[in-house]
Protein backbone atom coordinates (compact mmCIF):
# COMPACT_ATOMS: atom_id res chain seq x y z
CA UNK A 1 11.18 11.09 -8.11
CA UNK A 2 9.57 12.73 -5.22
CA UNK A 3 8.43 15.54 -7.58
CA UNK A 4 7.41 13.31 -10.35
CA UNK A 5 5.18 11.05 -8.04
CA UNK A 6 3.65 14.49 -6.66
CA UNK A 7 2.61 15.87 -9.96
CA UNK A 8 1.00 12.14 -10.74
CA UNK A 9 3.35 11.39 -13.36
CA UNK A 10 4.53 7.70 -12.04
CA UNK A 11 3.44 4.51 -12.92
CA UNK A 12 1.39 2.59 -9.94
CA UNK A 13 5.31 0.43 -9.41
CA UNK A 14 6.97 4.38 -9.12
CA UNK A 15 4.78 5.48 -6.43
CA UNK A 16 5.11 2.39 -4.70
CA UNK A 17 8.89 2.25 -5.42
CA UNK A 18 8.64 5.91 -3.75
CA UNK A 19 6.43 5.31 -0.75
CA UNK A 20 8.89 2.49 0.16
CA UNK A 21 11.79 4.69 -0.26
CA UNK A 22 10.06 7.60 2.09
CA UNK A 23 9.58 4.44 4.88
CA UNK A 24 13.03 3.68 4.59
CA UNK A 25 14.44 7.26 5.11
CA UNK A 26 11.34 8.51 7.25
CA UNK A 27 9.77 5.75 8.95
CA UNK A 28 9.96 5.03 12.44
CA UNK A 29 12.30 2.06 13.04
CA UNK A 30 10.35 0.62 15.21
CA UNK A 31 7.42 -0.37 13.06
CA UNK A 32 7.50 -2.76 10.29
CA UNK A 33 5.85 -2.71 6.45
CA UNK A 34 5.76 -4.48 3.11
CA UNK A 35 4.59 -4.92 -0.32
CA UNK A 36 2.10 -7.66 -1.30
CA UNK A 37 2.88 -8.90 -4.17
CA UNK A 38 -0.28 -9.90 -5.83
CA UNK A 39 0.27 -7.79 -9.52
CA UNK A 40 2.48 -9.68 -12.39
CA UNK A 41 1.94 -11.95 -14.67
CA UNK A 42 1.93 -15.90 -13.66
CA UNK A 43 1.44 -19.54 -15.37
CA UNK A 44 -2.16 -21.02 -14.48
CA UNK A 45 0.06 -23.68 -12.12
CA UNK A 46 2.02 -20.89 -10.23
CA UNK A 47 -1.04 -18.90 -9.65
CA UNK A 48 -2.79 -22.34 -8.52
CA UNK A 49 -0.01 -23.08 -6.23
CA UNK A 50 -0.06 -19.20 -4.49
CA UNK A 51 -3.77 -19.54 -4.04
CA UNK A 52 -3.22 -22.51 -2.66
CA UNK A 53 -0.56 -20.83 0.01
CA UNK A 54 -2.83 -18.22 0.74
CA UNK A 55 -2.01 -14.86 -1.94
CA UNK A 56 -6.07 -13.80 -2.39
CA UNK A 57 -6.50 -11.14 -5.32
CA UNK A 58 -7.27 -7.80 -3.81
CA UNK A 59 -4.89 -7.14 -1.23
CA UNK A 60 -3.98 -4.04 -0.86
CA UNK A 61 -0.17 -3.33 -1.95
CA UNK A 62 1.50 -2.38 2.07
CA UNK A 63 0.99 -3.33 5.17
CA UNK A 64 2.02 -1.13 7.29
CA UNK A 65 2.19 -2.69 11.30
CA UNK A 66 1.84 -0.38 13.86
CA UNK A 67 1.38 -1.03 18.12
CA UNK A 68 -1.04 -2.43 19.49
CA UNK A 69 -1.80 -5.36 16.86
CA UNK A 70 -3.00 -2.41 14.33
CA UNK A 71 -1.76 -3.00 10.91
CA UNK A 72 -2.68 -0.11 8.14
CA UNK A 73 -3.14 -0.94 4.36
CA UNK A 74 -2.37 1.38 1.89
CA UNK A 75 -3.43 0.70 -1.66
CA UNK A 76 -1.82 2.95 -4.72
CA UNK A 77 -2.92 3.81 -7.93
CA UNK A 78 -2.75 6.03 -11.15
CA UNK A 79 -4.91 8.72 -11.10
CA UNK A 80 -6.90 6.98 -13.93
CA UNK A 81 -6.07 3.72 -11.88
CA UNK A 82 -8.89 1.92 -10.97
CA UNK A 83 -9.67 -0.69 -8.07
CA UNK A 84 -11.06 -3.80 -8.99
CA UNK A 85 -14.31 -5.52 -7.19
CA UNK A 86 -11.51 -7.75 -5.49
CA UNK A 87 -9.92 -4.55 -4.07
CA UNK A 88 -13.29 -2.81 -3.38
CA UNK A 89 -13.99 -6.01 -1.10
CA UNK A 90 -10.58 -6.23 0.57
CA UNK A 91 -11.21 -2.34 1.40
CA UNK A 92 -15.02 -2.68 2.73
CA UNK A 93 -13.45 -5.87 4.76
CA UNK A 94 -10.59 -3.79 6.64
CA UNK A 95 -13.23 -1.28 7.45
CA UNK A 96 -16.01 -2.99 9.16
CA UNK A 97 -12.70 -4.54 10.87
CA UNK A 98 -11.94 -1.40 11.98
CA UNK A 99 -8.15 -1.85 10.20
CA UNK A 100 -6.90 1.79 8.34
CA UNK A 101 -7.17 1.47 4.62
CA UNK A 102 -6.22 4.43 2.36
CA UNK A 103 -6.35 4.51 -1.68
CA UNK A 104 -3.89 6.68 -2.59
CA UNK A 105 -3.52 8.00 -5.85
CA UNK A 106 -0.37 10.51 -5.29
CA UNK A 107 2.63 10.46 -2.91
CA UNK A 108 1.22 13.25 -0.77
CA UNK A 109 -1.97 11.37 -0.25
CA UNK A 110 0.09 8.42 0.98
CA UNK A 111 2.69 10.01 3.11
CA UNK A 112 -0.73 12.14 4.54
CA UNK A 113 -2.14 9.10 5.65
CA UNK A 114 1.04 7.55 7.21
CA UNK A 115 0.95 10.36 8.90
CA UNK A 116 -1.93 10.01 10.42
CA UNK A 117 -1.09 6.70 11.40
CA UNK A 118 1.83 8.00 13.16
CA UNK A 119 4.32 5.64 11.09
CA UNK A 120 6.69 8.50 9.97
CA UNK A 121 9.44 10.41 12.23
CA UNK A 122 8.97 14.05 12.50
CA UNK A 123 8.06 16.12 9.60
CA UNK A 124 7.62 14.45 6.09
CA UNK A 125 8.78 17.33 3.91
């Protein structure tokens, strides 16, 4: 999959699916991540009712929490995937926050920036 996701021939879900799977086996156990779950398909009444918990369109897809209160956000797409004005605003909002955002559009530019946020043991390769 690894190879697949590197030449960008994975859906948006496969590079996720293979992010995830890199966290699991290269990760450090001491931090914590997970998906937002804000793509699929929902009736007007469930969508009300997770607006009305909280879910706001845009998020990016992982959190990634790191020390010191930091969390990361990583946001992955297609290569012809585009962000939406919703995810151009969550993005411009983590920044002037001073939280690490990264749009990622293959698995090396993701596990690059995890790296950089010191969330993966060792080398990545």
């Amino acid at each position: 999959m690894r190879a697949m996701a590197a030449a960008g021939l994975l859906s948006e879900h496969g590079l996720q699916l293979a992010v995830l799977h890199h966290l699991r086996t290269h990760g450090r156990r001491e931090l914590n991540w997970f998906a937002i779950p804000n793509a699929g398909r929902r009736s007007l009444r469930y969508g009300s009712k997770m607006k009305s918990e909280g879910m706001q369109s845009g998020v990016a897809d992982l959190c990634i929490m790191l020390e010191r209160g930091r969390c990361a956000w990583l946001e992955l797409k297609t290569e012809k995937g585009r962000q939406t004005d919703e995810q151009r605003g969550f993005e411009a909002k983590c920044l002037r926050l001073g939280h690490p955002y990264c749009l990622a559009r293959t698995i090396d530019e993701a596990l690059g920036f995890l790296q950089s946020m010191g969330a993966l043991r060792g080398r990545t390769t």
